[in-house]
Protein backbone atom coordinates (compact mmCIF):
# COMPACT_ATOMS: atom_id res chain seq x y z
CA UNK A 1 200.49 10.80 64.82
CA UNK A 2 204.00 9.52 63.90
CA UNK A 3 205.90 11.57 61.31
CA UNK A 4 209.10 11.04 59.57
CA UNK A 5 212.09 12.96 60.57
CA UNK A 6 213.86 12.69 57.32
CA UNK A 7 214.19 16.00 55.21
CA UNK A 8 213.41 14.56 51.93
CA UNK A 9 216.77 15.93 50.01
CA UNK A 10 217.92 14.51 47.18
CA UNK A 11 221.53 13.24 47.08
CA UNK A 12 223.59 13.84 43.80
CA UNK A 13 226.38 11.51 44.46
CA UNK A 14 230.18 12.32 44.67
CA UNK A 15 231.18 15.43 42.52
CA UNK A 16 234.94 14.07 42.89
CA UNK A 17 235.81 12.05 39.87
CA UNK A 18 233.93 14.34 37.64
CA UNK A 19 235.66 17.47 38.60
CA UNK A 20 239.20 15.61 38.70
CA UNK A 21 238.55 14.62 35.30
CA UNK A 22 237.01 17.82 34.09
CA UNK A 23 239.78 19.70 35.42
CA UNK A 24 243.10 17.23 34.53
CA UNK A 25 241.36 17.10 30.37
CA UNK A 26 241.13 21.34 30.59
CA UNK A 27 244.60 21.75 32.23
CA UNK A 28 246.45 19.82 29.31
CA UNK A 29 244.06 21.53 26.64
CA UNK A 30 245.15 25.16 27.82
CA UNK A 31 249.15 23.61 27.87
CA UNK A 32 248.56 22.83 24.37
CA UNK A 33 246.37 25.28 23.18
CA UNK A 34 248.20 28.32 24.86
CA UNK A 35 251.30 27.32 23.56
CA UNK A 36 250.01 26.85 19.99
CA UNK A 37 248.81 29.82 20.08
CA UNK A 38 252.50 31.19 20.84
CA UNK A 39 254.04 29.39 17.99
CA UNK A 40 252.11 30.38 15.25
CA UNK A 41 250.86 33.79 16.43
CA UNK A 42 246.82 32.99 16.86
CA UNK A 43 245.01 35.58 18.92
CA UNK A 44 242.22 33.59 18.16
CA UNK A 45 243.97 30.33 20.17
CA UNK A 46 245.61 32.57 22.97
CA UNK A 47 242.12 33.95 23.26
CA UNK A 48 240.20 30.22 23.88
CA UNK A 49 243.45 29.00 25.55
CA UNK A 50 242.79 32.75 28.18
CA UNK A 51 238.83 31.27 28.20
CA UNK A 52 239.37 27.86 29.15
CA UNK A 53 242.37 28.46 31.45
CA UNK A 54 239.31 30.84 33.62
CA UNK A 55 236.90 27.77 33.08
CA UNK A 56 239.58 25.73 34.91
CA UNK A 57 239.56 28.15 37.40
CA UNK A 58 235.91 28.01 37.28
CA UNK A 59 235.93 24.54 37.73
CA UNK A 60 237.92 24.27 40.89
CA UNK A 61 235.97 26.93 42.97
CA UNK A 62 232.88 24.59 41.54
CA UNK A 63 234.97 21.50 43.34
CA UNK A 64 235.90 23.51 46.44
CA UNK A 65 232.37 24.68 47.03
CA UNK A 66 231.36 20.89 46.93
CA UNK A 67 234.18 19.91 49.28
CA UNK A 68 233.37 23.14 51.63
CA UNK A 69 229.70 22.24 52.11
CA UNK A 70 230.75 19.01 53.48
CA UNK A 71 233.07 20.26 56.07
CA UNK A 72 231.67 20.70 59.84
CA UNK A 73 231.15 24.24 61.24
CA UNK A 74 233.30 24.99 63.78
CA UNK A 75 233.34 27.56 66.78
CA UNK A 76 235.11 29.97 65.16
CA UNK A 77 233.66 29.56 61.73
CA UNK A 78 230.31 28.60 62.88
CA UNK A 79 228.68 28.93 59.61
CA UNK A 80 231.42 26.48 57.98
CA UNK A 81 234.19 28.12 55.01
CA UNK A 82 231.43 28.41 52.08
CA UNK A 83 231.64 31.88 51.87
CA UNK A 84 234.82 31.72 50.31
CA UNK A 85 233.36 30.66 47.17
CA UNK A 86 231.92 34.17 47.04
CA UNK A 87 234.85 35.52 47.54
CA UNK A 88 236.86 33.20 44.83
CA UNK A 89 234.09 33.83 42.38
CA UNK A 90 234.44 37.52 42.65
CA UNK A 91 238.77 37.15 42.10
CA UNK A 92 237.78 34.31 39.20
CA UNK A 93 235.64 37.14 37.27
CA UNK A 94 237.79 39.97 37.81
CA UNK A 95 240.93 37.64 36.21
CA UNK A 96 238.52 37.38 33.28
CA UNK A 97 237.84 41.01 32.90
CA UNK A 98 241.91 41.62 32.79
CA UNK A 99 242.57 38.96 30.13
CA UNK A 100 240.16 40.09 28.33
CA UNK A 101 241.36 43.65 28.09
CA UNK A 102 244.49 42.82 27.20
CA UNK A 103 243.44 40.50 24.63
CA UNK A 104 241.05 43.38 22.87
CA UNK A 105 244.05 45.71 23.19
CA UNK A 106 246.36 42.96 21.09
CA UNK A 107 243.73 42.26 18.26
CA UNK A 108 243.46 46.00 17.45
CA UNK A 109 247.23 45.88 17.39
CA UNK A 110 247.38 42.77 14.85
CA UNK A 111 244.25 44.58 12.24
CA UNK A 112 247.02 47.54 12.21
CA UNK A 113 249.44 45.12 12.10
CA UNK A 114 248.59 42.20 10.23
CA UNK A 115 250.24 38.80 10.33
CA UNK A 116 249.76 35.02 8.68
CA UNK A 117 248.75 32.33 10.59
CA UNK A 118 248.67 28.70 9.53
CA UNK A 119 244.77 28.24 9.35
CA UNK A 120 245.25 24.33 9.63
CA UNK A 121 247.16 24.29 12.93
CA UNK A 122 244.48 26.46 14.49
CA UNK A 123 241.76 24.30 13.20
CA UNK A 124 243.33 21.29 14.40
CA UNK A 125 244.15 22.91 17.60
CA UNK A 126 239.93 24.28 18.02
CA UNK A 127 238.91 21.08 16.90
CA UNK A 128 241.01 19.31 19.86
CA UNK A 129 238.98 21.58 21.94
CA UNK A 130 235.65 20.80 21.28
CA UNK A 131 236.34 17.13 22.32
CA UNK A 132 238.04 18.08 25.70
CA UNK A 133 235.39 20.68 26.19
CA UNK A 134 232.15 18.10 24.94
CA UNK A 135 234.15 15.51 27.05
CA UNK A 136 233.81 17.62 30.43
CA UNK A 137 230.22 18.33 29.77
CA UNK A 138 229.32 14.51 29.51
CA UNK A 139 230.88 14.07 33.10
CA UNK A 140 228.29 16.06 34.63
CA UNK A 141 225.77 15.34 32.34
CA UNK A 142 223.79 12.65 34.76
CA UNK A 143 224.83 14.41 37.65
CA UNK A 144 223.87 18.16 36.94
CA UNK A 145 219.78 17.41 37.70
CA UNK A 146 219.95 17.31 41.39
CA UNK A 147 223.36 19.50 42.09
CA UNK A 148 223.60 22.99 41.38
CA UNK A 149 227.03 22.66 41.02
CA UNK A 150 227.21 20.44 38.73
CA UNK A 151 224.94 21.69 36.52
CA UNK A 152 227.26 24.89 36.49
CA UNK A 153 229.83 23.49 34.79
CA UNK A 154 227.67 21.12 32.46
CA UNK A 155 226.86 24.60 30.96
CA UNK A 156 230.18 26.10 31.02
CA UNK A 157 231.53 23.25 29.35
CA UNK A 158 229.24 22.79 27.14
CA UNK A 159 229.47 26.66 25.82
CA UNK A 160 233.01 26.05 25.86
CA UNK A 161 232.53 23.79 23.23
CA UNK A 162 230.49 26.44 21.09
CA UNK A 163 233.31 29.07 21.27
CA UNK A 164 236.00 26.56 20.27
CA UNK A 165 233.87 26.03 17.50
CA UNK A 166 233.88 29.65 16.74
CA UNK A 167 237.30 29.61 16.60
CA UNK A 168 237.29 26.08 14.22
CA UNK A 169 235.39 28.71 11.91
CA UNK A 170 237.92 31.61 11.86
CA UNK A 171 240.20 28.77 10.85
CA UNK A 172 238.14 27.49 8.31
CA UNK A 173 237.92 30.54 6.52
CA UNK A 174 241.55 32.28 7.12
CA UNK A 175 242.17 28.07 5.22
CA UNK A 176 239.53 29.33 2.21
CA UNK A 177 240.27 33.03 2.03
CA UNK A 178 243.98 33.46 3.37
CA UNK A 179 242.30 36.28 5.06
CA UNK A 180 244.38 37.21 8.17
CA UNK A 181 242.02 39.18 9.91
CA UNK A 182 239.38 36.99 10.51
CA UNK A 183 241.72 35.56 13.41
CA UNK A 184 241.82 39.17 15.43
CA UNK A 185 238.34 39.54 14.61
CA UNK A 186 237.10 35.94 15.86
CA UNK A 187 239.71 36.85 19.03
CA UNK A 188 237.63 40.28 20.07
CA UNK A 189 234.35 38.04 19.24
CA UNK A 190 234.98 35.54 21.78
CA UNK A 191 236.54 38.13 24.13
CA UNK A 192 233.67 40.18 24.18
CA UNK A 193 231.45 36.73 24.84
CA UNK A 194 233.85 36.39 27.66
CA UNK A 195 233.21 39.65 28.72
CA UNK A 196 229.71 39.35 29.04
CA UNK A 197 230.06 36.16 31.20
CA UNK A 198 232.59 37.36 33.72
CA UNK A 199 230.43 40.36 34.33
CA UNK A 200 227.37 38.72 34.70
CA UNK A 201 229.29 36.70 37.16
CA UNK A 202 230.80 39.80 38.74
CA UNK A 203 227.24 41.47 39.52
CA UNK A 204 226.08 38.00 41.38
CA UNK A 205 229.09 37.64 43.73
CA UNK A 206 228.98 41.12 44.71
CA UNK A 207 225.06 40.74 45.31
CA UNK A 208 225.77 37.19 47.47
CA UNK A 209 228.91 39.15 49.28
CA UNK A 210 226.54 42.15 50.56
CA UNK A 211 223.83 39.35 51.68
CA UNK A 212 221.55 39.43 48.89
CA UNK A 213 218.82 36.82 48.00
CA UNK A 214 220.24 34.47 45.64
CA UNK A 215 218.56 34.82 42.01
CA UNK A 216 216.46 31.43 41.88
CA UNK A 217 214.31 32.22 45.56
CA UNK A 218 211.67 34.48 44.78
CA UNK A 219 211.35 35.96 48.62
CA UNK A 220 207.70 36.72 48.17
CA UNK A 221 207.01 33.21 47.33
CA UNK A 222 208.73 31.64 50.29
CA UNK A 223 206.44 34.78 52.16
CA UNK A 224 202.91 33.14 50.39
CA UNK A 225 203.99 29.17 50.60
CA UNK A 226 204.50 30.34 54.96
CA UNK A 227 201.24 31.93 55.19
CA UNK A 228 199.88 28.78 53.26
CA UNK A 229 200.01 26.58 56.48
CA UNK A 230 197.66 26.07 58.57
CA UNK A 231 197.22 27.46 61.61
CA UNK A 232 199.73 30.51 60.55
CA UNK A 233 198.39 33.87 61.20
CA UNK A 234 201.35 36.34 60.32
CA UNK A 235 205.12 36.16 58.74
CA UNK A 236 207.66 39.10 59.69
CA UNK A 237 211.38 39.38 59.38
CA UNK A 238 211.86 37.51 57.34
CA UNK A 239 215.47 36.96 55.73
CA UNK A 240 217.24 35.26 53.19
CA UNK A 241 220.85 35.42 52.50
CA UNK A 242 223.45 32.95 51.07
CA UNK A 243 226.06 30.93 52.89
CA UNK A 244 228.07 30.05 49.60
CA UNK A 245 227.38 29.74 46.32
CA UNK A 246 225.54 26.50 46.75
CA UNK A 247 224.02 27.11 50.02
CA UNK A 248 220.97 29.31 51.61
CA UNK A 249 219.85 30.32 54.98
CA UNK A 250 216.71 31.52 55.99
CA UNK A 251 215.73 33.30 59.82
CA UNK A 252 211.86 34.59 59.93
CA UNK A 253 209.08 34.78 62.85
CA UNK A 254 205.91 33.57 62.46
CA UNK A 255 202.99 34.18 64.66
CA UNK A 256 200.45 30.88 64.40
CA UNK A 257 197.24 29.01 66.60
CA UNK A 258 198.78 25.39 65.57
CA UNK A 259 199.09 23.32 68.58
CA UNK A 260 201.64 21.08 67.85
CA UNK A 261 204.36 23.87 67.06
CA UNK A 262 206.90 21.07 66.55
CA UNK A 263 204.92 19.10 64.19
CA UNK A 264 204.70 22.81 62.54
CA UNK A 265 208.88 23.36 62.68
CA UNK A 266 209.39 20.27 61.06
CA UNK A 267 206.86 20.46 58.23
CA UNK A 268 208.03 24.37 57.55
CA UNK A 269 211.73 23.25 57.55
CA UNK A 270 211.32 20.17 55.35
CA UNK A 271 209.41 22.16 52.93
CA UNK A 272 211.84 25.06 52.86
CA UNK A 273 214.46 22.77 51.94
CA UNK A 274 212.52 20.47 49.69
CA UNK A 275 210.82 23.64 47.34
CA UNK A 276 213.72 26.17 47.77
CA UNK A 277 216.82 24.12 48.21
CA UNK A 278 216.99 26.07 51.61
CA UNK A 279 219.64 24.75 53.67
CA UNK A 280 219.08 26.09 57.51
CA UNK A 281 216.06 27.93 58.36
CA UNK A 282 215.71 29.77 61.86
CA UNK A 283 211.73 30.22 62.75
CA UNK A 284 210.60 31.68 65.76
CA UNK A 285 207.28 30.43 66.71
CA UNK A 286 205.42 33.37 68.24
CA UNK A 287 201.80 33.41 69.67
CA UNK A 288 200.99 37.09 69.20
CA UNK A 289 203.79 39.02 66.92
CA UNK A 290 206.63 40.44 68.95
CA UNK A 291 206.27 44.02 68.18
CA UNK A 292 210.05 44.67 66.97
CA UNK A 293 210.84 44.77 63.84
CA UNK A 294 214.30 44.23 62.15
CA UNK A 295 214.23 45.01 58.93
């Protein structure tokens, strides 16, 4: 019986324009944000401006994972350049974890220390912010339900926008009260929500750099959904490990009765891709199990 060849993904269009924009809108924001922060002394500002400068760099390995998955594998890379997404996520988090240190460090400085800041030009400044940062979460708003990337930065811009409006707050009140402090304070508050982040961010690239399964495939269920088909007797070896950030490979032996074993391939590699965004799957169709393990 006739089947069709086609693998059933789902195409999210082009990322491009979206991340251009995204990043051009962020780039100007931390200009004018970091050097507002400067000239009237706002921890507060230097702290978002620290943030959003990261989420910039955020955005670009986010573009450069989208423009690495399309390049061809070559001899010597036969498994294409994705893996350096790992490897810039791990650098982007460990930036964060520095700037946020010394930020900490300078707000308990400024409570022993205390100095005025113009309330208004911060609020202006955070307010400015919330746009640019609501603005960059629109432009992936249609696009983040069928890319993973994409729907990565929808998020991070769209929290962006929340912790700008933290800092809109601090303003607010350092306007009502004159109270100074509130800007350090709001500064280790955001900080320590950056923290929090970058580390979280931190664990997963050094779990996808030593091979590990990426967080949204549950390995036991891609072991059950196998065993599933008909005809399949046994599944053994079975391994999952990521190619980039965006990107998973599978490799696994299965020992089945089916006839038709390429009728079988295809349906098991459609399948993989179609219910666990599984990008190249090795099976080895076996008759009676092989007797080696290597696990």
């Amino acid at each position: 019986m006739p089947h069709d060849h086609t693998h059933g993904t789902i195409t999210s269009g082009d990322l491009g324009p979206a991340f251009r924009w995204a990043v051009g809108l962020n780039t100007a924001y931390v200009i004018v944000e970091a050097a507002a922060g400067f000239l009237t002394g706002s921890l507060a500002l230097l702290a978002d401006a620290a943030h959003n400068l990261t989420d910039v760099a955020g955005l670009l390995i986010a573009w450069g994972a989208a423009v690495l998955g399309k390049r061809a594998a070559t001899r010597t890379h036969s498994w294409g350049l994705g893996r350096a997404t790992i490897m810039a996520a791990m650098l982007n988090a460990t930036a964060i974890l520095i700037g946020v240190v010394w930020v900490i460090w300078q707000a308990v400085h400024r409570f022993q220390t205390p100095v005025e800041v113009p309330g208004l030009a911060i609020l202006v400044v955070a307010l400015l912010g919330i746009g640019v940062n609501t603005g960059s979460a629109l432009l992936f708003m249609r696009l983040r339900k069928n890319d993973l990337n994409a729907r990565g930065a929808f998020l991070h811009m769209a929290a962006d926008a929340a912790v700008s409006g933290a800092v809109v707050l601090a303003a607010a009140g350092i306007l009502v009260t004159g109270w100074s402090w509130l800007d350090p304070t709001v500064a280790i508050a955001v900080s320590l929500l950056i923290a929090v982040t970058a580390a979280g961010l931190l664990r997963e690239a050094l779990h996808l750099s030593l091979d590990g399964v990426p967080q949204m495939i549950d390995p036991g269920a891609v072991d059950d959904w196998l065993r599933r088909h008909e005809g399949v007797r046994d599944v053994h070896d079975l391994h999952i490990w990521p190619l980039s950030t965006t990107k998973t490979a599978l490799a696994v032996h299965v020992v089945c009765d089916h006839d038709d074993t390429d009728a079988l391939l295809h349906r098991l590699t459609v399948g993989l891709r179609h219910d666990f965004a599984i990008a190249h799957s090795t099976i080895q169709i076996e008759r009676t199990a092989c007797g080696v393990n290597f696990e």
